[in-house]
N, C-alpha and C. Protein backbone atom coordinates (compact mmCIF):
# COMPACT_ATOMS: atom_id res chain seq x y z
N UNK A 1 -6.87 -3.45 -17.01
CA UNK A 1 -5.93 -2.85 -16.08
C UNK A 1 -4.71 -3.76 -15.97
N UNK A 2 -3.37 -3.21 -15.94
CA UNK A 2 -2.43 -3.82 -16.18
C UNK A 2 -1.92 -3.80 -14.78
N UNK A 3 -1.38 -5.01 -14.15
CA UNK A 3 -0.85 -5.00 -12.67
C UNK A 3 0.64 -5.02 -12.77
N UNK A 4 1.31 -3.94 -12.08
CA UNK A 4 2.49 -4.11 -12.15
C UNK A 4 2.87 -4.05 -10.67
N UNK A 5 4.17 -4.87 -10.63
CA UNK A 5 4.83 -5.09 -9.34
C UNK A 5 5.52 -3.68 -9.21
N UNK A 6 4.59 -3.51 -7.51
CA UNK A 6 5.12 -2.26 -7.36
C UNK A 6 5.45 -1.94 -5.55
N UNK A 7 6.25 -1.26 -5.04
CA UNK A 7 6.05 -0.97 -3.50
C UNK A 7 4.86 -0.04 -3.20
N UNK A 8 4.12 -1.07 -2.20
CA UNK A 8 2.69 -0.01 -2.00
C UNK A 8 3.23 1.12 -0.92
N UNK A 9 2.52 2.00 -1.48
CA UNK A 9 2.71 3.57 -0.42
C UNK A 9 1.40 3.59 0.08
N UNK A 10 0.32 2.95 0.34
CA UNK A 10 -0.98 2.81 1.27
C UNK A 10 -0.72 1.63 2.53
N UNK A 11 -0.32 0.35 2.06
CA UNK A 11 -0.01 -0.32 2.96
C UNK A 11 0.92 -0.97 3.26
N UNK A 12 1.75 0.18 3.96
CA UNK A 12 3.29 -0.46 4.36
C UNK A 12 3.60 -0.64 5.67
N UNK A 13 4.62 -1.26 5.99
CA UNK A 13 4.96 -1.33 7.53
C UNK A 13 6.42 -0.72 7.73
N UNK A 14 7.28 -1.02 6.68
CA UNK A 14 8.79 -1.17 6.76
C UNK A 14 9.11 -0.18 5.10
N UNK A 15 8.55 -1.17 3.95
CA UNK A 15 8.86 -0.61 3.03
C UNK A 15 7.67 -0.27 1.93
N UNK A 16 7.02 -1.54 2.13
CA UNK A 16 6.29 -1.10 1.52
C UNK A 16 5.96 -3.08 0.16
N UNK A 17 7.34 -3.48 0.41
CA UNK A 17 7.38 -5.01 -0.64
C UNK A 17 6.38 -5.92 -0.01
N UNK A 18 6.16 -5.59 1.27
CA UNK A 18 4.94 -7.12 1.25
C UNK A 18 3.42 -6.52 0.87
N UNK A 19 3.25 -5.17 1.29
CA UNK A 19 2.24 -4.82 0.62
C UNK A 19 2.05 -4.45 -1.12
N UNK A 20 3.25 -4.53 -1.49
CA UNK A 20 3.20 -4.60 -3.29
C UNK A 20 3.41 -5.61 -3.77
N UNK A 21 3.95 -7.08 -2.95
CA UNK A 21 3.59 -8.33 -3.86
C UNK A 21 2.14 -8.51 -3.17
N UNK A 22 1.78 -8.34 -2.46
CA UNK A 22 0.16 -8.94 -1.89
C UNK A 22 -0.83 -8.10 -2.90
N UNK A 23 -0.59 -7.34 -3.24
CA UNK A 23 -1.49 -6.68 -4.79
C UNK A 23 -1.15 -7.12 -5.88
N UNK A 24 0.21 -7.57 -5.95
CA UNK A 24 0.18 -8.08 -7.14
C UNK A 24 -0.36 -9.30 -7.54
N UNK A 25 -0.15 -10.05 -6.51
CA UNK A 25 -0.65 -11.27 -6.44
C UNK A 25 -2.04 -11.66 -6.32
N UNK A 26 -2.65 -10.57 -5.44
CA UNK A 26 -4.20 -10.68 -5.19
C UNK A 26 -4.59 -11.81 -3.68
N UNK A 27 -3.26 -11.47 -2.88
CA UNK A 27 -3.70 -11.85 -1.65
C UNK A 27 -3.45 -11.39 -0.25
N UNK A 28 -3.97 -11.18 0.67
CA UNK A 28 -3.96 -10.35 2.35
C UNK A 28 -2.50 -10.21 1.93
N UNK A 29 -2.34 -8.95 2.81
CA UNK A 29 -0.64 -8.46 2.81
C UNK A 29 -0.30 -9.36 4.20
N UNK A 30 -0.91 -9.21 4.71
CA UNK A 30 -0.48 -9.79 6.55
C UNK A 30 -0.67 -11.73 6.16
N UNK A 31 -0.50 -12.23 4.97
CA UNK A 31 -0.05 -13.60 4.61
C UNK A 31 1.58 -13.45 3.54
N UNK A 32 1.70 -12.41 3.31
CA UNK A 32 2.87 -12.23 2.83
C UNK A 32 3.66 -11.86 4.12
N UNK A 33 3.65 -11.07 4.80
CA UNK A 33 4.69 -10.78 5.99
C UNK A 33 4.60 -11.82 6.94
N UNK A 34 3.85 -12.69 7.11
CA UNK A 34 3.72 -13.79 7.87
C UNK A 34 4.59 -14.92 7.20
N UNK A 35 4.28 -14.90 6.33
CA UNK A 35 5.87 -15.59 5.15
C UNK A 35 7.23 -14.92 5.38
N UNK A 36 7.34 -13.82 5.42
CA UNK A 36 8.68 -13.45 5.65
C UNK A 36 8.85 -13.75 6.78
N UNK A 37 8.21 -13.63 7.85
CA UNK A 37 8.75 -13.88 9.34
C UNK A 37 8.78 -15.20 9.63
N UNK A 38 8.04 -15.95 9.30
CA UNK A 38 8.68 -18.04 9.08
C UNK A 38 9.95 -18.09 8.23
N UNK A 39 10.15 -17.32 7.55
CA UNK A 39 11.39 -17.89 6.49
C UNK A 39 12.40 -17.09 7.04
N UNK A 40 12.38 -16.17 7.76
CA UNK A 40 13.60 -16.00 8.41
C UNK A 40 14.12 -16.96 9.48
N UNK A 41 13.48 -17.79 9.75
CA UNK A 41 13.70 -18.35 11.17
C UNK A 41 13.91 -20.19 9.91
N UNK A 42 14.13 -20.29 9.33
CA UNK A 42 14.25 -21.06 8.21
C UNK A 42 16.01 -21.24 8.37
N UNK A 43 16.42 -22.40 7.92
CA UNK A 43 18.12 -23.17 7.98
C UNK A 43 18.31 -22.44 6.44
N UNK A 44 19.67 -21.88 6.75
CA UNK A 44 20.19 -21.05 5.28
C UNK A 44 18.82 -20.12 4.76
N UNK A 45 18.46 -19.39 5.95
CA UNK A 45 17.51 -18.10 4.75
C UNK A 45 18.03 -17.23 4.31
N UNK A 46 17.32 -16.79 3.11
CA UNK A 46 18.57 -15.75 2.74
C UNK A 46 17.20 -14.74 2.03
N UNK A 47 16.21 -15.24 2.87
CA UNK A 47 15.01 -14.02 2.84
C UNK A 47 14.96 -12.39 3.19
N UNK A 48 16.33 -12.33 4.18
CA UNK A 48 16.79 -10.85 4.37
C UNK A 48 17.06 -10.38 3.11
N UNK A 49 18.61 -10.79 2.61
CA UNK A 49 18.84 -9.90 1.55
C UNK A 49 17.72 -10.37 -0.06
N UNK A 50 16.45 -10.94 0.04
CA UNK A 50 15.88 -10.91 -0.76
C UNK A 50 14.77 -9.75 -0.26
N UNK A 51 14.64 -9.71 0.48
CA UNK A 51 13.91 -8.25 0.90
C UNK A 51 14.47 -7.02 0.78
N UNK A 52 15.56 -6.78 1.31
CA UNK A 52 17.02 -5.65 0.78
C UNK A 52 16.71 -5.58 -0.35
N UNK A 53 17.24 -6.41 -1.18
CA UNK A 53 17.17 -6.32 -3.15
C UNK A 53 15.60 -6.08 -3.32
N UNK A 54 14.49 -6.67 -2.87
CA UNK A 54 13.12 -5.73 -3.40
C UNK A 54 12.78 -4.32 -3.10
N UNK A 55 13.66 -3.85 -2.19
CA UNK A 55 13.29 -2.73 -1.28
C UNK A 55 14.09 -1.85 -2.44
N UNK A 56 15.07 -2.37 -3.06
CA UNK A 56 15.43 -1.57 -3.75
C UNK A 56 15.30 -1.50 -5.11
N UNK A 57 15.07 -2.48 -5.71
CA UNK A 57 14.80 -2.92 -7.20
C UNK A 57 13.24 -2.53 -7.58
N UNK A 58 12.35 -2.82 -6.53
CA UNK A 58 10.45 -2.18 -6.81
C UNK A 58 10.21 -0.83 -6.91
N UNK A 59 10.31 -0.37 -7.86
CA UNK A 59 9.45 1.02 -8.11
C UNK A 59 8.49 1.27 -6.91
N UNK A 60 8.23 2.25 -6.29
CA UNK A 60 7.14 2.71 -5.38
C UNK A 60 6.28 3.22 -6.38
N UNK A 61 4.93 2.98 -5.73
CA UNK A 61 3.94 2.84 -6.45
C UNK A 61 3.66 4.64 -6.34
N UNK A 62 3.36 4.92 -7.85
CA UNK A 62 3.15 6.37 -7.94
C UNK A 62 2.06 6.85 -7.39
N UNK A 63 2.77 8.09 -6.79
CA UNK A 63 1.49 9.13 -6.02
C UNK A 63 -0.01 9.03 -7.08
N UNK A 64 -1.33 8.85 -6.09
CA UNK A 64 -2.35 9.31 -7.45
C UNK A 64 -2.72 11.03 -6.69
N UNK A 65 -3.26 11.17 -7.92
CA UNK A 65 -3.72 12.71 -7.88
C UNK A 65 -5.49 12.88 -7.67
N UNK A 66 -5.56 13.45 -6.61
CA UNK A 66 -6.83 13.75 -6.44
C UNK A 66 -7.18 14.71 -6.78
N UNK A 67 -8.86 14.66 -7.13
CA UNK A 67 -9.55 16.19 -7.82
C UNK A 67 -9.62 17.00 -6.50
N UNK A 68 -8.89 18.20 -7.21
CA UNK A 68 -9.56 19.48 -6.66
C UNK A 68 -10.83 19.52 -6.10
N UNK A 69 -10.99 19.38 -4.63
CA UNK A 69 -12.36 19.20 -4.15
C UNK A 69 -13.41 20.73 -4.55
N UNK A 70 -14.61 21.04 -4.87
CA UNK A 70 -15.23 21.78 -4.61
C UNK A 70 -15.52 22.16 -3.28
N UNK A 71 -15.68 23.55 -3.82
CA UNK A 71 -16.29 24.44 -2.49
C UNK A 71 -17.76 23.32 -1.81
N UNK A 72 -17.40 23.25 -0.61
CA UNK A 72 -18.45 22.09 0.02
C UNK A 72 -19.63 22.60 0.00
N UNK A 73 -20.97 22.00 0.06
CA UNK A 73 -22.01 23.32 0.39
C UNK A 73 -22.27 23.70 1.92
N UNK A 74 -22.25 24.65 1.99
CA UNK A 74 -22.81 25.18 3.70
C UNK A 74 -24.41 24.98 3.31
N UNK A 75 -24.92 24.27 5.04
CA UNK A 75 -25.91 23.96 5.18
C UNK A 75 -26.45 24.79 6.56
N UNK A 76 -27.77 25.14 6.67
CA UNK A 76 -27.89 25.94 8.37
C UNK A 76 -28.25 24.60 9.12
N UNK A 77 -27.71 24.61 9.84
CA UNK A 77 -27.77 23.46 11.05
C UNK A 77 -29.09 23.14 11.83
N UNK A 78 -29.85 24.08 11.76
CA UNK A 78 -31.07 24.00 12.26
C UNK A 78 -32.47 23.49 11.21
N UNK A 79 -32.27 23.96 10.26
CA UNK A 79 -33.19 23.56 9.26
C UNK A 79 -32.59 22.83 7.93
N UNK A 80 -31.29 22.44 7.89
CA UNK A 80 -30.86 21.87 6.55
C UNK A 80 -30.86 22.46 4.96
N UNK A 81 -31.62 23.80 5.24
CA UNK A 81 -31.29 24.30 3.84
C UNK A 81 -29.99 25.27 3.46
N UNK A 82 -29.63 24.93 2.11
CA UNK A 82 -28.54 25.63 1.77
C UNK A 82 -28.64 27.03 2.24
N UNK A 83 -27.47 27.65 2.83
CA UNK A 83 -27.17 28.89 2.91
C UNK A 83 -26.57 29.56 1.88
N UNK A 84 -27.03 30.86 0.97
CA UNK A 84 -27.00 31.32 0.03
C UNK A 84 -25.65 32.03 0.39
């Protein structure tokens, strides 16, 4: 499986970049946004517009496609067997 840097669309807050480097990387997303929020408060950060430029430069991570669920089975509630 090939990992590509991507903006996650499962776990985002804002955009979606701290949850797509924390997959890419293979670590908690809430240690990546905890990094951004120390480095803003940082002498000369310039962690804003490096977030701006990912927000816009990261591909969002493509929709997946789920199967067509089957017809569920009906069960009778009282005795558990399938209802025909």
């Amino acid at each position: 499986m090939t990992t590509r840097l991507q903006r996650s669309r499962s776990d985002r807050k804002l955009a979606g970049v701290a949850g797509g480097l924390a997959q890419y990387f293979g670590i908690d997303p809430m240690l990546v946004r905890l990094a951004f929020v120390l480095l803003i408060f940082a002498p000369h950060s310039i962690i804003v517009p490096i977030y701006l430029i990912l927000w816009i430069v990261m591909p969002e991570e493509p929709v997946t496609q789920q199967p067509a669920a089957a017809e569920p089975h009906r069960c009778d509630p009282y005795t558990g067997q399938p209802i025909q």
